[in-house]
Protein backbone atom coordinates (compact mmCIF):
# COMPACT_ATOMS: atom_id res chain seq x y z
CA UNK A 1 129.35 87.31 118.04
CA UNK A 2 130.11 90.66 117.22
CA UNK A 3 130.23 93.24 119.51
CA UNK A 4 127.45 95.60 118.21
CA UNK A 5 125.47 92.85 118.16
CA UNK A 6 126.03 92.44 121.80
CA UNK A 7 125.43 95.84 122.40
CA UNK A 8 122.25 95.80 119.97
CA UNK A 9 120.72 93.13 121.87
CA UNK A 10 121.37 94.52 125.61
CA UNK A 11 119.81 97.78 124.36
CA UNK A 12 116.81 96.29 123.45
CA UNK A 13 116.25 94.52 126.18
CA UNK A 14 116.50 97.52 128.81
CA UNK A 15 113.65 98.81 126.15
CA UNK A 16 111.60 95.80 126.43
CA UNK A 17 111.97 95.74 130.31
CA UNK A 18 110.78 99.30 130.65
CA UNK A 19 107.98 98.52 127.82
CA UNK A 20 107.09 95.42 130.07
CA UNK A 21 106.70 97.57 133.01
CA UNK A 22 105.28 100.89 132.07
CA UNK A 23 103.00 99.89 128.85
CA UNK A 24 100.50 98.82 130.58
CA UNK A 25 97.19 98.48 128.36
CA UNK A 26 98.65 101.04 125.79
CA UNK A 27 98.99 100.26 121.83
CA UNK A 28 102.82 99.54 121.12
CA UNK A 29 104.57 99.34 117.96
CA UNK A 30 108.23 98.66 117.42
CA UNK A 31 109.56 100.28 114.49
CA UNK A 32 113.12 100.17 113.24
CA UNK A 33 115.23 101.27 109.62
CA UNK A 34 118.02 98.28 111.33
CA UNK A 35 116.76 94.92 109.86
CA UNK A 36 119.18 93.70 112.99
CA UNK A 37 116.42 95.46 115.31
CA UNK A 38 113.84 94.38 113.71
CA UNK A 39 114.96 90.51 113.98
CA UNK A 40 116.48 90.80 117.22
CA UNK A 41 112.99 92.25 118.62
CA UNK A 42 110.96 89.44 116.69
CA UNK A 43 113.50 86.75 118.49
CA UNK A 44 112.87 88.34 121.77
CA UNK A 45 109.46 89.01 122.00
CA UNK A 46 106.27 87.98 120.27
CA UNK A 47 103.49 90.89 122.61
CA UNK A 48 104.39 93.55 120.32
CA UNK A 49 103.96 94.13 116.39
CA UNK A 50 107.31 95.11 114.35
CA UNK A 51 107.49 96.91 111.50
CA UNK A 52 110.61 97.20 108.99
CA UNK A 53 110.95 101.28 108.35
CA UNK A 54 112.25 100.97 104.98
CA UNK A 55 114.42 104.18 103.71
CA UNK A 56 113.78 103.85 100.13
CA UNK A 57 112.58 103.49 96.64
CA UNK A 58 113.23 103.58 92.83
CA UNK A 59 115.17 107.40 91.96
CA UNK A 60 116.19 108.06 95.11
CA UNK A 61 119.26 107.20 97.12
CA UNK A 62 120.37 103.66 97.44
CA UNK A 63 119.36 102.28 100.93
CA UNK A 64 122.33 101.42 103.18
CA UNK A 65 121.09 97.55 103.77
CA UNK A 66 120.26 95.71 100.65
CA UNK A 67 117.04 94.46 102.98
CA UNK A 68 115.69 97.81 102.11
CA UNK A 69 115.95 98.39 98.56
CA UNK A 70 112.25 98.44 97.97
CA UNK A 71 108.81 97.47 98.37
CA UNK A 72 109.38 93.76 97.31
CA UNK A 73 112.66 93.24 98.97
CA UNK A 74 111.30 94.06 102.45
CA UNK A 75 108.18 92.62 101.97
CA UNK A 76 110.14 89.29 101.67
CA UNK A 77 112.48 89.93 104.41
CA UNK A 78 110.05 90.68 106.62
CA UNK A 79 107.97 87.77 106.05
CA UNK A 80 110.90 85.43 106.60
CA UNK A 81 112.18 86.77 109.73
CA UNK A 82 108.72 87.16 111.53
CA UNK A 83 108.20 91.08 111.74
CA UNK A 84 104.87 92.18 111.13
CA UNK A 85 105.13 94.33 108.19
CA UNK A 86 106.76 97.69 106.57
CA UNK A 87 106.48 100.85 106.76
CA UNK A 88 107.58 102.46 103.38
CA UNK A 89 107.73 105.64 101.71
CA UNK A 90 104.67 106.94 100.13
CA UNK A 91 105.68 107.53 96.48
CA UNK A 92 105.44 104.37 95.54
CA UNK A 93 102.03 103.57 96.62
CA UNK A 94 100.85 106.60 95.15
CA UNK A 95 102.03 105.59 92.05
CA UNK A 96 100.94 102.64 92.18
CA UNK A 97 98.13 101.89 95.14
CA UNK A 98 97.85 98.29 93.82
CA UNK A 99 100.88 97.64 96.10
CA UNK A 100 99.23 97.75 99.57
CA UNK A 101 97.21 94.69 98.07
CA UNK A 102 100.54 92.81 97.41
CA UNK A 103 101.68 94.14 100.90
CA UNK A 104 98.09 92.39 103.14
CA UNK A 105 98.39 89.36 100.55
CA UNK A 106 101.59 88.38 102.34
CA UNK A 107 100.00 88.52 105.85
CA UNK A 108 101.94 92.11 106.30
CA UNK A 109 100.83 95.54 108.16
CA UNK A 110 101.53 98.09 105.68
CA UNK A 111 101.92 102.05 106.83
CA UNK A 112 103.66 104.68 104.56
CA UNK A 113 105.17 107.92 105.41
CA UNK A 114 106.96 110.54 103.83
CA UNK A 115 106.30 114.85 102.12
CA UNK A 116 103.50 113.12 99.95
CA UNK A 117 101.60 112.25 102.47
CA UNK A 118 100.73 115.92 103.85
CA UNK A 119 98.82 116.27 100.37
CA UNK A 120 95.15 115.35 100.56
CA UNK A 121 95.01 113.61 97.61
CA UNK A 122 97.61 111.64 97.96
CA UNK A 123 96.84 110.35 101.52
CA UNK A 124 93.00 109.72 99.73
CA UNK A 125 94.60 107.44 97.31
CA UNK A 126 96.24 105.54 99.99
CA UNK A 127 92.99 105.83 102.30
CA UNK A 128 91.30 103.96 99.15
CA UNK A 129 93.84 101.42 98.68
CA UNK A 130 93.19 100.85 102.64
CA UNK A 131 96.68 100.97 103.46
CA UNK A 132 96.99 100.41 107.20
CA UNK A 133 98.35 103.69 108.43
CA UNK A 134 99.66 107.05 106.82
CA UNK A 135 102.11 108.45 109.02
CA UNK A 136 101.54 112.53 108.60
CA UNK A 137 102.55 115.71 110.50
CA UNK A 138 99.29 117.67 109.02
CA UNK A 139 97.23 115.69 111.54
CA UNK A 140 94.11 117.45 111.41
CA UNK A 141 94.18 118.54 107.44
CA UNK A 142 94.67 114.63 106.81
CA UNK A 143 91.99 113.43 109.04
CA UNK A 144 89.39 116.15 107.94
CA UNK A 145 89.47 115.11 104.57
CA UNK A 146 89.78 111.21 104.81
CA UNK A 147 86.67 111.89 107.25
CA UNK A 148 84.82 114.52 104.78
CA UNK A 149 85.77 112.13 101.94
CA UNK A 150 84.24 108.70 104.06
CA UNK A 151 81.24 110.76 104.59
CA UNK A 152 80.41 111.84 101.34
CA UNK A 153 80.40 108.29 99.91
CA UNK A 154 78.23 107.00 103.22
CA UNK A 155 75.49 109.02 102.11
CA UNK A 156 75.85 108.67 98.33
CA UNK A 157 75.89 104.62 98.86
CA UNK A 158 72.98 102.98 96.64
CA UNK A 159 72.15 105.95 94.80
CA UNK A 160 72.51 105.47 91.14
CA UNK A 161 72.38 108.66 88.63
CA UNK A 162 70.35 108.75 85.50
CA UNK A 163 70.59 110.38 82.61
CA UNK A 164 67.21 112.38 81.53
CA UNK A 165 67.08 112.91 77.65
CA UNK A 166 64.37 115.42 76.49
């Protein structure tokens, strides 16, 4: 075995053993952009969800692990090894929301983060696709208007408009 594996796996478990101790009742998510993480975690422990932080996506640079070449790729790895789901980059579920579908139809959590997510609309898209979680730093801009935007359509449900000729 190699020795950063080793080392990988010795780290993580003085993070599970504090985890263990001091999460008490809290909501815990590992995250990781190391597939090795992310399987070593999913070997060692089955309390906590995992998710695969992948780095990228079509026109931007090429991921260092082919694991994380895009939506599909990780979507398959992470299904095979046992992590929860993936965390991915907004853009392409902007451009094409249909994806967080694809992502749930596998079983997986699906969160995005990335710049696109600090714009409203683009965090509304993904609110309407019902991806999982969108990861911002514009905390209370975001919320506001996924909250304005959920309350508009609660009271506009069941009304129907109608067009008056005279």
């Amino acid at each position: 075995m190699d020795t950063v594996a080793i080392e990988l796996n010795k780290f993580l478990g003085f993070i599970l053993d504090v985890v263990y101790e001091f999460g008490g009742n809290r909501t815990i998510v590992f995250t990781s952009f190391s597939p090795e993480a992310c399987m070593a975690l999913a070997i060692k422990q089955k309390t906590y969800p995992i998710l695969f932080l992948v780095e990228s996506f079509a026109g931007h640079d090429e991921p260092y692990d082919r694991r994380a070449i895009g939506v599909q790729t990780a979507m398959h790895f992470a299904r095979h090894c046992g992590i929860s789901g993936v965390i991915i980059r907004s853009d392409p579920f902007i451009l094409s929301s249909s994806l967080v579908g694809k992502v749930h139809d596998r079983g997986l959590i699906c969160w995005s983060y990335g710049n696109l997510n600090e714009d409203p609309n683009s965090a509304l898209i993904q609110a309407e696709a019902v991806l999982d979680v969108i990861i911002v730093n514009k905390v209370r801009l975001i919320s506001t208007t996924l909250r304005e935007r959920h309350e508009l359509l609660e009271r506009t449900k069941g009304i129907t408009v109608e067009e008056t000729f005279v």
